[in-house]
Each structure stands twice: as C-alpha cells, then as structure tokens.
N, C-alpha and C. Protein backbone atom coordinates (compact mmCIF):
# COMPACT_ATOMS: atom_id res chain seq x y z
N UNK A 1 -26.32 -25.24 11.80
CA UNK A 1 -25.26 -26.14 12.17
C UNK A 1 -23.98 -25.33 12.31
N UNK A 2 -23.14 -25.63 13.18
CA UNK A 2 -22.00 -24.49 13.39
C UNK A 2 -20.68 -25.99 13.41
N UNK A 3 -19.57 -25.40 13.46
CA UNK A 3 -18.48 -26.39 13.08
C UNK A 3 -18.19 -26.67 14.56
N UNK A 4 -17.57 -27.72 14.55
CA UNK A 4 -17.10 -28.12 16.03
C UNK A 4 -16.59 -28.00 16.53
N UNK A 5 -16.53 -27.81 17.79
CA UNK A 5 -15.42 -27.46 18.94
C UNK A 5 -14.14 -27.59 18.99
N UNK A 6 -13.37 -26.60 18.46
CA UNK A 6 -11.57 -27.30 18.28
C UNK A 6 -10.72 -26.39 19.25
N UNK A 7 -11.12 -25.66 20.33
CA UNK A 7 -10.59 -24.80 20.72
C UNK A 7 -10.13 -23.20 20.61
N UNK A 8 -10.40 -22.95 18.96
CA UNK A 8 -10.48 -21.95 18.72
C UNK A 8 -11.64 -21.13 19.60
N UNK A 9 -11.48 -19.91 19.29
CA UNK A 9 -11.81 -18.45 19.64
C UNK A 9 -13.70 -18.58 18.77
N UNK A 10 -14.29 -17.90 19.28
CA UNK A 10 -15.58 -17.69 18.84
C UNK A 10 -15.36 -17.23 16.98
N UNK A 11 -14.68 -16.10 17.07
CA UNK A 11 -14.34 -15.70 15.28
C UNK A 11 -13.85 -17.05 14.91
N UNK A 12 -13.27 -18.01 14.95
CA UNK A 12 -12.87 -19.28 14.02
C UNK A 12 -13.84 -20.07 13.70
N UNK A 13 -15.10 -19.69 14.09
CA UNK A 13 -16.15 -21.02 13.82
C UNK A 13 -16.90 -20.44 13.27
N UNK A 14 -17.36 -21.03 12.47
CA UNK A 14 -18.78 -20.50 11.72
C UNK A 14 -19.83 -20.77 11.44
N UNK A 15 -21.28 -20.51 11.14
CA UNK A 15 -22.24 -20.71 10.99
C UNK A 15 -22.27 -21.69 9.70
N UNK A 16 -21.99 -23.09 9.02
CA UNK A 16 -22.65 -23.31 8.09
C UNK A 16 -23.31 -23.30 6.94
N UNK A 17 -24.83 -22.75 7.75
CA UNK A 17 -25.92 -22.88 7.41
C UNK A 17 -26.01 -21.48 6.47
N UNK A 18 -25.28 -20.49 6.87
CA UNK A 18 -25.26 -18.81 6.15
C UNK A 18 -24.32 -18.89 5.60
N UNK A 19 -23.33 -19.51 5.55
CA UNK A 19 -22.14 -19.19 4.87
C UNK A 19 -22.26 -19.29 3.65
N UNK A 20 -21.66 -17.56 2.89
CA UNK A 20 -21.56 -17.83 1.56
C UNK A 20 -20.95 -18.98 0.43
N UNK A 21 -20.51 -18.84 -0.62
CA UNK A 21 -19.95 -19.96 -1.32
C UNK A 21 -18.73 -20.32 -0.59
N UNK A 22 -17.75 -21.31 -0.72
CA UNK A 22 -16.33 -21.14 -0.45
C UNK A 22 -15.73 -20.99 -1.14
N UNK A 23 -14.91 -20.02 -1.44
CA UNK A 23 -13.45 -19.44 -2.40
C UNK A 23 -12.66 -20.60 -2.81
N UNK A 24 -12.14 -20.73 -3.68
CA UNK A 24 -11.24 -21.82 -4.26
C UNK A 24 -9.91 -20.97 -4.74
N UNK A 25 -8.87 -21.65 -3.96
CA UNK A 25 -7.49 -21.35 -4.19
C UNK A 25 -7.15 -21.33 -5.90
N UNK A 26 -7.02 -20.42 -6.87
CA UNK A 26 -6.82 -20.84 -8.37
C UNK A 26 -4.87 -20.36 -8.36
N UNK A 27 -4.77 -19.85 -7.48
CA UNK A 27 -3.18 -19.67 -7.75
C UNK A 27 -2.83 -19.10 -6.52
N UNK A 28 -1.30 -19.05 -6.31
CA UNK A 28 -0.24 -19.08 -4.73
C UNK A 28 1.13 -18.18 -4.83
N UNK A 29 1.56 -17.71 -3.87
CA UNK A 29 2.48 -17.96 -4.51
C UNK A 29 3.47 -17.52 -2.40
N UNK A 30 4.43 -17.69 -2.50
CA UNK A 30 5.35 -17.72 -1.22
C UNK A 30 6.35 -16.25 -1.39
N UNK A 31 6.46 -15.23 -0.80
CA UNK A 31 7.51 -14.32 -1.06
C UNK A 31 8.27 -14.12 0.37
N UNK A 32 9.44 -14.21 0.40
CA UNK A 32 10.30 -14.32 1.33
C UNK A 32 11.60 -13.52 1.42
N UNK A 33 11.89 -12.88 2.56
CA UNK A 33 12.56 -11.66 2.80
C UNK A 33 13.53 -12.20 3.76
N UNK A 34 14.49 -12.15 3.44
CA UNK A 34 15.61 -12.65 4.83
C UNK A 34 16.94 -11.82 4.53
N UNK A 35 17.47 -11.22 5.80
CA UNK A 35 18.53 -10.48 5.60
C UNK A 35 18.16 -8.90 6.00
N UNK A 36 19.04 -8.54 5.62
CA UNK A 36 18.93 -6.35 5.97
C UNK A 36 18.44 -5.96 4.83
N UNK A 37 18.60 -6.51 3.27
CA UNK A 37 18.50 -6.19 1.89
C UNK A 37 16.95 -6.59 1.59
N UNK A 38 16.64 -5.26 0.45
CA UNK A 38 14.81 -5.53 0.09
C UNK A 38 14.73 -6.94 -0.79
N UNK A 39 16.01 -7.74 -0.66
CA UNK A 39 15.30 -8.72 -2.12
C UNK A 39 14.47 -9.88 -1.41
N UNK A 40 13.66 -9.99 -2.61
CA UNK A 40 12.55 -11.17 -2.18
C UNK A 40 12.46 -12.39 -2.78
N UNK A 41 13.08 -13.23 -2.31
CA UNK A 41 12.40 -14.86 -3.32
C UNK A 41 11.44 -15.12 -3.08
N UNK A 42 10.61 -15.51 -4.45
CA UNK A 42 9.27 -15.78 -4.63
C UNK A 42 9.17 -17.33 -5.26
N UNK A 43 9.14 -18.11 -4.50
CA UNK A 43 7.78 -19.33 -5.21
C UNK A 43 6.53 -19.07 -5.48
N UNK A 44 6.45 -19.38 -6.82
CA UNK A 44 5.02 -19.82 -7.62
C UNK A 44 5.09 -20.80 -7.87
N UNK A 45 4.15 -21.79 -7.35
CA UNK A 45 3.72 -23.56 -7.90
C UNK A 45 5.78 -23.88 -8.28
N UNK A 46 6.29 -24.72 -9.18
CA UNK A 46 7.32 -24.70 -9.02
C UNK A 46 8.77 -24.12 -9.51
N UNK A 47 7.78 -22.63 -9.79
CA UNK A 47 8.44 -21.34 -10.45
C UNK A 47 9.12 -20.69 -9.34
N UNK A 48 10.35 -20.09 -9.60
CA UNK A 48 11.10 -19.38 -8.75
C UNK A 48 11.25 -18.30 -9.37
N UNK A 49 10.78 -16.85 -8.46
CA UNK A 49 11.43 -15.46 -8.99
C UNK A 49 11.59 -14.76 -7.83
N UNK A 50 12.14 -13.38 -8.54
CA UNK A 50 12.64 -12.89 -7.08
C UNK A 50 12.29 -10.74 -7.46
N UNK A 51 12.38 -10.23 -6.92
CA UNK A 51 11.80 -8.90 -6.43
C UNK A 51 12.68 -8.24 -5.98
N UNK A 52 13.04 -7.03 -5.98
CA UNK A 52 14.57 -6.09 -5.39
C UNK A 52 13.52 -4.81 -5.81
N UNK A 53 14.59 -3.98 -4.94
CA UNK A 53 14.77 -2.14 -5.21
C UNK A 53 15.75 -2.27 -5.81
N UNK A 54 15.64 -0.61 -6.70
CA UNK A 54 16.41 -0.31 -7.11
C UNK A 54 17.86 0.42 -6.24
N UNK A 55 19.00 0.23 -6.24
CA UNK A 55 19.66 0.71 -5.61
C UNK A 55 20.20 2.32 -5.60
N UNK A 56 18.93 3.41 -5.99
CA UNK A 56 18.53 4.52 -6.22
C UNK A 56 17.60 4.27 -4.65
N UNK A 57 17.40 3.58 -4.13
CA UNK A 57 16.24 3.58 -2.85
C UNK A 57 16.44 2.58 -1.71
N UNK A 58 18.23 2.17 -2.12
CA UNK A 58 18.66 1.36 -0.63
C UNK A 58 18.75 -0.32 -1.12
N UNK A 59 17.80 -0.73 -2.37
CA UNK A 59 18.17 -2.16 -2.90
C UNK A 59 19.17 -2.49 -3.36
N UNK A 60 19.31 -3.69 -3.85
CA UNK A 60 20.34 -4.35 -4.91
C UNK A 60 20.42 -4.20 -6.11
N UNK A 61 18.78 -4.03 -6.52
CA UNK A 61 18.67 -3.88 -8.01
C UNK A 61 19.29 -5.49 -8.38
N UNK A 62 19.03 -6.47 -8.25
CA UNK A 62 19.36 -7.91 -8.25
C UNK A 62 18.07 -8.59 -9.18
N UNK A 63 16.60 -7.87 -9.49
CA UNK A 63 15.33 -8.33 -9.64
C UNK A 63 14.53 -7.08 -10.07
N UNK A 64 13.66 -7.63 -10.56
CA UNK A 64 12.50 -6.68 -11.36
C UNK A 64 11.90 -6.05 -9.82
N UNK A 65 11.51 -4.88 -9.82
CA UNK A 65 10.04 -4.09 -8.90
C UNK A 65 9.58 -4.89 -8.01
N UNK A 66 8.78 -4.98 -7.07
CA UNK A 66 7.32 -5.35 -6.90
C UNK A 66 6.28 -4.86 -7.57
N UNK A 67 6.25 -3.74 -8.89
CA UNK A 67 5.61 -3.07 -9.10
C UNK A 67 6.11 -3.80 -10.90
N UNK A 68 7.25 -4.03 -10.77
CA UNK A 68 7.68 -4.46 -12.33
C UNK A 68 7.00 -6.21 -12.15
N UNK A 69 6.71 -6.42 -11.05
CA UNK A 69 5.96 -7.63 -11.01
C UNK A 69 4.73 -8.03 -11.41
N UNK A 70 3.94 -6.79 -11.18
CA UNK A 70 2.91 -6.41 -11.15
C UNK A 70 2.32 -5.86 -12.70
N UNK A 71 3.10 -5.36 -13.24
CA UNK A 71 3.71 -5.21 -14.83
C UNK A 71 3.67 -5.75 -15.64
N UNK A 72 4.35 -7.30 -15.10
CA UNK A 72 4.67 -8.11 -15.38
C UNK A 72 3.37 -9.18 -15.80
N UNK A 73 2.65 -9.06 -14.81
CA UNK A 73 1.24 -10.04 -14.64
C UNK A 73 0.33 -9.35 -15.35
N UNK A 74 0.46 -8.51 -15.37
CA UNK A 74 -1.03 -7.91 -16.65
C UNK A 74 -0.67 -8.00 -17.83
N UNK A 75 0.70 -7.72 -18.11
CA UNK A 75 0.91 -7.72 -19.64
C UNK A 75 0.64 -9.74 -20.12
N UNK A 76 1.25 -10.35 -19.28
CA UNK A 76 1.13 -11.61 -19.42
C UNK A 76 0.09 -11.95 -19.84
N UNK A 77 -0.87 -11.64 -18.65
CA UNK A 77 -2.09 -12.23 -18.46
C UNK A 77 -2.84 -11.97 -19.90
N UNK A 78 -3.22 -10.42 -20.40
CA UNK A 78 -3.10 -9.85 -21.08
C UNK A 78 -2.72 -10.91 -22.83
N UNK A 79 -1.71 -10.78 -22.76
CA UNK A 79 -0.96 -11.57 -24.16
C UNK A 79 -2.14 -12.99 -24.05
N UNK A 80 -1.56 -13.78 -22.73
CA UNK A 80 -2.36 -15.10 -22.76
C UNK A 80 -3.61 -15.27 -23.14
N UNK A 81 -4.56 -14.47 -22.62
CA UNK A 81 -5.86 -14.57 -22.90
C UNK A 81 -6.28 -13.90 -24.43
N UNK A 82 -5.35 -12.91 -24.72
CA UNK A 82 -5.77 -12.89 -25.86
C UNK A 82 -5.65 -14.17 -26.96
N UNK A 83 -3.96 -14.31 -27.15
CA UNK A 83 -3.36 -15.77 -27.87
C UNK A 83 -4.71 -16.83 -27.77
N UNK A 84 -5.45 -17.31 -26.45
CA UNK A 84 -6.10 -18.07 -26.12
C UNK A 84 -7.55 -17.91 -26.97
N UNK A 85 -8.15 -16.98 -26.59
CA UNK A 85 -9.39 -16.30 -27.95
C UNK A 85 -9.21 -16.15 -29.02
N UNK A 86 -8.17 -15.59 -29.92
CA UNK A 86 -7.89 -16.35 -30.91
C UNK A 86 -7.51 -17.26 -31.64
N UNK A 87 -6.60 -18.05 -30.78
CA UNK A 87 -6.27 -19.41 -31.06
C UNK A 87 -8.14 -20.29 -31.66
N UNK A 88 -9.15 -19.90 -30.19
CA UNK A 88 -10.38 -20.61 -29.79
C UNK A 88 -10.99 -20.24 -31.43
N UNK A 89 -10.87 -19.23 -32.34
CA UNK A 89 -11.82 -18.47 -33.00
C UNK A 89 -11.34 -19.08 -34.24
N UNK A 90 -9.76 -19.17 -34.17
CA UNK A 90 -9.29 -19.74 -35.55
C UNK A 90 -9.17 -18.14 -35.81
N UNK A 91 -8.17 -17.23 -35.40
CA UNK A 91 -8.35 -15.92 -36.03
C UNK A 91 -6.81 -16.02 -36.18
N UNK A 92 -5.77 -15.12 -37.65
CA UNK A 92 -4.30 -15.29 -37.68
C UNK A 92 -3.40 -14.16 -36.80
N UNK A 93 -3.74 -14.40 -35.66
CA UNK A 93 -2.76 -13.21 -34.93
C UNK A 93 -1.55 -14.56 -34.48
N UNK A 94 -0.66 -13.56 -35.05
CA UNK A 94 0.79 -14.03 -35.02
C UNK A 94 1.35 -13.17 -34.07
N UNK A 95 1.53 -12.06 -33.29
CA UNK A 95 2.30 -11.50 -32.29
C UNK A 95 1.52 -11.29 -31.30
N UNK A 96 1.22 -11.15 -30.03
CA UNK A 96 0.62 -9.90 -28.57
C UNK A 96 2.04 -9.01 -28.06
N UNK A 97 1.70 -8.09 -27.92
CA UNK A 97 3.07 -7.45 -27.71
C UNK A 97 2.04 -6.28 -26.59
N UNK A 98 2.52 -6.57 -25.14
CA UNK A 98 1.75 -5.35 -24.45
C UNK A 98 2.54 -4.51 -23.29
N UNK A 99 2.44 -3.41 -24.08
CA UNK A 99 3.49 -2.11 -23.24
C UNK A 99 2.84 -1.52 -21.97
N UNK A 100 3.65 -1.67 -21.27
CA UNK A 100 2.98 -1.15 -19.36
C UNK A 100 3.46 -0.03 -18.95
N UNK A 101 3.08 1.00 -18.50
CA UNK A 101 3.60 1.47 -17.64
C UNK A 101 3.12 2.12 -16.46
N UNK A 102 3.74 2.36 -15.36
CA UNK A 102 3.52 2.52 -14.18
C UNK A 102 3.27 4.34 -13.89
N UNK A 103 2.75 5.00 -13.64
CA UNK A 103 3.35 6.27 -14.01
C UNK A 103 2.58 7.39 -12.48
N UNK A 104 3.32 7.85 -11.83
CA UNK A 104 2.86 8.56 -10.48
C UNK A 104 2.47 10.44 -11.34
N UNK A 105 1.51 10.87 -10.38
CA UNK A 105 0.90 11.76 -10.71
C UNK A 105 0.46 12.66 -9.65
N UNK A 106 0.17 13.75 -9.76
CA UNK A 106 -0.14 14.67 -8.62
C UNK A 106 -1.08 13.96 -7.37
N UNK A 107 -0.93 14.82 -6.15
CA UNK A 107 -1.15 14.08 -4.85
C UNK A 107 -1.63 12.63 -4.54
N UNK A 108 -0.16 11.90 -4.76
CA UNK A 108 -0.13 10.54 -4.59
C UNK A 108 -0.84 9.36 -5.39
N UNK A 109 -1.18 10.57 -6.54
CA UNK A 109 -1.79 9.41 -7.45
C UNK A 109 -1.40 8.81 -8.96
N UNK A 110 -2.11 7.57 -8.83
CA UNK A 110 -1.31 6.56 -10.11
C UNK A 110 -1.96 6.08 -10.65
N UNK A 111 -1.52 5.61 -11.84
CA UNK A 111 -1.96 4.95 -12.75
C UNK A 111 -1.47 3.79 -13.79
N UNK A 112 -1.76 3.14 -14.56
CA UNK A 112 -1.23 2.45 -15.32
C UNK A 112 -1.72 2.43 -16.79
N UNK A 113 -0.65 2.30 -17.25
CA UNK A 113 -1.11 2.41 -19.00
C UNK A 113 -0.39 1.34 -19.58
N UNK A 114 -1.50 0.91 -20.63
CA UNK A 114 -1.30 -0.39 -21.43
C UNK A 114 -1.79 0.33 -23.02
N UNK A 115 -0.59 -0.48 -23.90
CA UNK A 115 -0.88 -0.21 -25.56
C UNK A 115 -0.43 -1.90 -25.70
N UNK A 116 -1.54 -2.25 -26.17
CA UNK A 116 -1.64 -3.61 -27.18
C UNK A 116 -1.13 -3.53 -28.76
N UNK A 117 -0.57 -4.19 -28.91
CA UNK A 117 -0.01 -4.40 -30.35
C UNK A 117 -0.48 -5.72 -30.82
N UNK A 118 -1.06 -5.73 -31.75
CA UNK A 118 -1.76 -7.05 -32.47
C UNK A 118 -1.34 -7.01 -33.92
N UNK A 119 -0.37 -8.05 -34.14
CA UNK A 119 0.42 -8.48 -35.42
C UNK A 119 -0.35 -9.94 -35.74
N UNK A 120 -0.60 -9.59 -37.07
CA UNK A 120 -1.53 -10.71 -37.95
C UNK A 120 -2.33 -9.92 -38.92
N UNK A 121 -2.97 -11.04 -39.73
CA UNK A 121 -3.88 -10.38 -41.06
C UNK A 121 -4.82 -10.40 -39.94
N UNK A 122 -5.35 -9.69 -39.23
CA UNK A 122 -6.80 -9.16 -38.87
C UNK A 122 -7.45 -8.56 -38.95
N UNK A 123 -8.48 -8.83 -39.56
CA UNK A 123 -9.59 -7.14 -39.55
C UNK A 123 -9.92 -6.56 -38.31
N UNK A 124 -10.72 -5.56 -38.78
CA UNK A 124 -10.85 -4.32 -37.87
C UNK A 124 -11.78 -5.07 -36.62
N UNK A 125 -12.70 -5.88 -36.97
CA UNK A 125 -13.68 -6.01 -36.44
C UNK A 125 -12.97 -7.38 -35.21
N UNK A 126 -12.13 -8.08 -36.12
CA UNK A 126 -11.30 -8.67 -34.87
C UNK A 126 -10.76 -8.10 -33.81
N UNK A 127 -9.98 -7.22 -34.31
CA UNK A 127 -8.60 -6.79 -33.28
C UNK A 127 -9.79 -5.25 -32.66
N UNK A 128 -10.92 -5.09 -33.01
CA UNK A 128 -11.81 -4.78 -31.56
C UNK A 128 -12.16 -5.11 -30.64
N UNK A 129 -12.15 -6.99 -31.59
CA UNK A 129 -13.12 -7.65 -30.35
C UNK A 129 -12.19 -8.13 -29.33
N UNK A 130 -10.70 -8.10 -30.04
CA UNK A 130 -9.37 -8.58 -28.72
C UNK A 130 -8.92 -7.27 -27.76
N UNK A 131 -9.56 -6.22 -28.68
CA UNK A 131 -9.03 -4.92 -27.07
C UNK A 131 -10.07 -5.04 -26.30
N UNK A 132 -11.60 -5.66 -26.73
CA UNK A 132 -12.67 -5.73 -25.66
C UNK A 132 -12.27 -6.91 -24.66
N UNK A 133 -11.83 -7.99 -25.34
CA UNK A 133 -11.27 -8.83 -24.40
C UNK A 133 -10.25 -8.57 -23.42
N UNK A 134 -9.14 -7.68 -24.10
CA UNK A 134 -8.38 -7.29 -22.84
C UNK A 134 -8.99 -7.01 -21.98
N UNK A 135 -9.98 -6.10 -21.92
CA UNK A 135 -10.26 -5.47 -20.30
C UNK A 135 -11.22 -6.34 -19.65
N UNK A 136 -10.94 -7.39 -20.15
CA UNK A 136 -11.85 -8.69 -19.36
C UNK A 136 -10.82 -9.84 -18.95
N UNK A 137 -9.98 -9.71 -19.15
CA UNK A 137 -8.65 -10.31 -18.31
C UNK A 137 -8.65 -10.83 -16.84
N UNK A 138 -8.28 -11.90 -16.38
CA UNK A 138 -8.62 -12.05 -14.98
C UNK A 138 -7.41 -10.84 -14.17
N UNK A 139 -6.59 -10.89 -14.57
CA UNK A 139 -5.41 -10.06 -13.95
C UNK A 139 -5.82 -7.92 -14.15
N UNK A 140 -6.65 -7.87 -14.85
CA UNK A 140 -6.69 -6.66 -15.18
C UNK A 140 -8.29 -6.49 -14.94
N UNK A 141 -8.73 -7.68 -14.36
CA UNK A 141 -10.33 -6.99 -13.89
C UNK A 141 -9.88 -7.12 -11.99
N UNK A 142 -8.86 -7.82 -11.91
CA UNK A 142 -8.21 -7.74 -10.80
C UNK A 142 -7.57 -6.71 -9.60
N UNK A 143 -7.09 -5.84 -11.14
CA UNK A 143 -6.35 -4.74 -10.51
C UNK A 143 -7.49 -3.78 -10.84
N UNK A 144 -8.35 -3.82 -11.88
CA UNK A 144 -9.49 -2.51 -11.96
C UNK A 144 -10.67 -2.48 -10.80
N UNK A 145 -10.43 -3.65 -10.14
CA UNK A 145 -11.65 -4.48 -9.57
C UNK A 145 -11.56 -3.87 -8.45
N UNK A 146 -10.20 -3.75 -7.97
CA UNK A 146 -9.80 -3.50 -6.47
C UNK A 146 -9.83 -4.90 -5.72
N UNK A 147 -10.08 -6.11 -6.14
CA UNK A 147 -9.52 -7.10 -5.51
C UNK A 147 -9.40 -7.05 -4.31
N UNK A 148 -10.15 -7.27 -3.32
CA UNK A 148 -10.02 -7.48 -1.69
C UNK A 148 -8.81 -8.13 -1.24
N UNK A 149 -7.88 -7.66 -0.31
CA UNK A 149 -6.89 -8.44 0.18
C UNK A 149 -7.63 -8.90 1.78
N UNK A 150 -7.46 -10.41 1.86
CA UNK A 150 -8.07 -10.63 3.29
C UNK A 150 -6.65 -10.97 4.08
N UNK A 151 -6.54 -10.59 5.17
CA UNK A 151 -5.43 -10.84 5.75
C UNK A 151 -6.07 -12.50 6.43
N UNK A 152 -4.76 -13.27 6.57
CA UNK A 152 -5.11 -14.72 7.26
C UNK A 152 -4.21 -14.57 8.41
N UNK A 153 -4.11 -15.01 9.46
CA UNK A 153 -2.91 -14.51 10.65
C UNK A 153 -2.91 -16.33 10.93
N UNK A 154 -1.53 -16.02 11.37
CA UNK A 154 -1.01 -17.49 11.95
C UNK A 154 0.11 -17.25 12.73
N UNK A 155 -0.21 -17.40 13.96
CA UNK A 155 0.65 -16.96 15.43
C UNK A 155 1.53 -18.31 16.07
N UNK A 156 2.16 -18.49 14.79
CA UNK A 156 3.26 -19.74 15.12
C UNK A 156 5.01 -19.44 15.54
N UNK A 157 5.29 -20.12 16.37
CA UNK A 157 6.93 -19.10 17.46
C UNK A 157 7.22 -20.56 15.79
N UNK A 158 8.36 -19.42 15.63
CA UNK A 158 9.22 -20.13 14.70
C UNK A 158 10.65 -20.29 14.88
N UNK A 159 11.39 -21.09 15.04
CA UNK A 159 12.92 -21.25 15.79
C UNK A 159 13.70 -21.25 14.64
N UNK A 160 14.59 -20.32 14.81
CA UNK A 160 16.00 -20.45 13.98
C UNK A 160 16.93 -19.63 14.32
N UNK A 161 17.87 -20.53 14.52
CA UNK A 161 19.31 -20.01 15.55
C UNK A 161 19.01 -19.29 16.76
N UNK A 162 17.80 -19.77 17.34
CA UNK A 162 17.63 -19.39 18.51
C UNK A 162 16.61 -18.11 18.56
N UNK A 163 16.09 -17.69 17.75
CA UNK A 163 15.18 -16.67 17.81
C UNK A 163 14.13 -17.24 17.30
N UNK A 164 13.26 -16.40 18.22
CA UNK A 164 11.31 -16.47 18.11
C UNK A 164 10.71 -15.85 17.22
N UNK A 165 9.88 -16.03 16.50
CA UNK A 165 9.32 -14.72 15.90
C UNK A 165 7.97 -15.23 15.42
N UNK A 166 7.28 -14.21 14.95
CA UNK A 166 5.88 -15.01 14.52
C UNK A 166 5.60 -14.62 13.18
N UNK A 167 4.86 -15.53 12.84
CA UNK A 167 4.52 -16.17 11.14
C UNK A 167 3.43 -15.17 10.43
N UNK A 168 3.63 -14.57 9.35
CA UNK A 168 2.36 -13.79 8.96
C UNK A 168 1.39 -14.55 8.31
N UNK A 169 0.79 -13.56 7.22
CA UNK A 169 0.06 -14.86 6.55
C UNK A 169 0.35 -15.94 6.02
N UNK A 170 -0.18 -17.39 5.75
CA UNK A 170 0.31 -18.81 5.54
C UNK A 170 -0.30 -18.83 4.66
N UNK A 171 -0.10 -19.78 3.05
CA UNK A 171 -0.69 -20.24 1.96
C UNK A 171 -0.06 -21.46 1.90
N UNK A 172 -0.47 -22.07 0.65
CA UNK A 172 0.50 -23.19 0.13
C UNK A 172 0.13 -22.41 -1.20
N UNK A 173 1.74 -22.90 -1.56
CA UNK A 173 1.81 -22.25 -3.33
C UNK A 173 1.34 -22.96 -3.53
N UNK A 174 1.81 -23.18 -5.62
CA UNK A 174 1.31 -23.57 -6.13
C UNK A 174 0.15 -22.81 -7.20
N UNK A 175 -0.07 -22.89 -8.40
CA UNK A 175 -1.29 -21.94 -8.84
C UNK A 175 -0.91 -22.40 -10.75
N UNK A 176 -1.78 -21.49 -11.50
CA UNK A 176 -1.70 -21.35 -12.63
C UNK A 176 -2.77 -20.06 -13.35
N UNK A 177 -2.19 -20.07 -14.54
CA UNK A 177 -3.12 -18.87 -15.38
C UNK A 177 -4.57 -19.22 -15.46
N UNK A 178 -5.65 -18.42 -15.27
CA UNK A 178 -6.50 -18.83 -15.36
C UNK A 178 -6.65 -18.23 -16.99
C-alpha cells in the first residue's frame, strides 16, 4: 500500500507496507537567529533561552555557548535521572552535583568530561549503581550514541519587509525530560 497522491515528488511517499516503526516526537525545541549578531533565542515547549559567542570570537557574550548548552543538557539530564532512581529505590542521596567540561585536543579533537558528586549516607554499592546509571542517561547515550541528525527541508518564500527567503528545517516545539 503506498500513501496517496498529494503532489509531492516520488521521495515524499512511501511504501507502508516496509516502513519501519514511526519515531515519536519526545522533545522540540525552535532556535532563532535574527540580526548581524551570533545570539540565538531558543523556545523549548514554553521555556525560553538563548545562546551567544563569546565576544573573544565576534559575539555578545549575552548567553551561555551552544556548546555551554550542550553542557548544560547532560549535566541536567544526568542529575535528573539519577535524583529519579533514587528517589524510585528509596536510597538517601541528598545532592547530584555534575561537573562538565568541554576540552579540545590535538588534530581537531574533543572530548568531554564529567565528575559526579553524590552527597548522602550511601554505600558503596549504591553510589556504583548511580555512576552505572549515569552512562545510561538518555542525553549522554545521545551524545555517546552519535545520535543521527536527519535534516527535514521546507521550501516556504517567507515575507518580511519585503524580502524572500526560504525556511530550513520546521518542528513544532514543545518537549520534556525523558
């Protein structure tokens, strides 16, 4: 069975009958660039943040990285899921505290480093089983994973103050922690 005739191009239609599972949207988010300056406003669901250079490289320095963003989401993710497994276990961790850093290295290469800090009466055998959990993180099996980026294209003339231009990829925000 193939989908129906809407005018699209042969690539827009698909087979059905072979098609793997369908992907489910679990989080969104909108980043938007307007002006000569690198800063970016970002919608998430009905979170607002925003993204800059440092003005060591032509930015404002107005906003965290794209890379302090990025930082940003593992350590989170990181804290959350742990808090969340122990909360589930009934175990007394009272702090997550998780240090990032970004760090460049001979011919163009990088890396990232994370130190977990786990404050509470926990034994040994706990606060093993929460660094095994870290590296099972959706955000950090994400970035270890290599995570496929699929590009989506949307070739829409967009008008404002009289200029054309065309639309890159389209989402709808919106999202949450998994």
């Amino acid at each position: 069975m193939t989908a129906p005739r809407t005018g699209h191009t042969p690539e827009d239609t698909m087979d059905t009958t072979t098609e793997a599972p369908a992907f489910v949207r679990s989080a969104a988010a909108v980043a938007t660039s307007t002006g000569d300056d690198y800063r970016v406003d970002i919608r998430s669901g009905h979170h607002k943040l925003a993204a800059d250079e440092p003005a060591s490289v032509g930015g404002g320095d107005t906003a965290t990285t794209p890379v302090g963003l990025l930082l940003s989401a593992l350590g989170s993710c990181t804290a959350i899921t742990l808090r969340m497994y122990a909360q589930r276990k009934g175990w007394p961790l009272e702090t997550v505290r998780v240090h990032l850093g970004y760090e460049k290295g001979p011919e163009s290469s990088v890396r990232i480093t994370r130190r977990i800090e786990l404050l509470g009466d926990l034994d040994e055998a706990q606060r093993a089983r929460l660094r095994d959990i870290a590296d099972r993180t959706p955000v950090t099996r994400a970035v270890r994973g290599g995570t496929p980026i699929v590009e989506q294209r949307h070739n829409a003339a967009v008008h404002r103050e009289g200029a054309v231009g065309t639309v890159g990829a389209v989402g709808q925000e919106g999202g949450h922690h998994e």
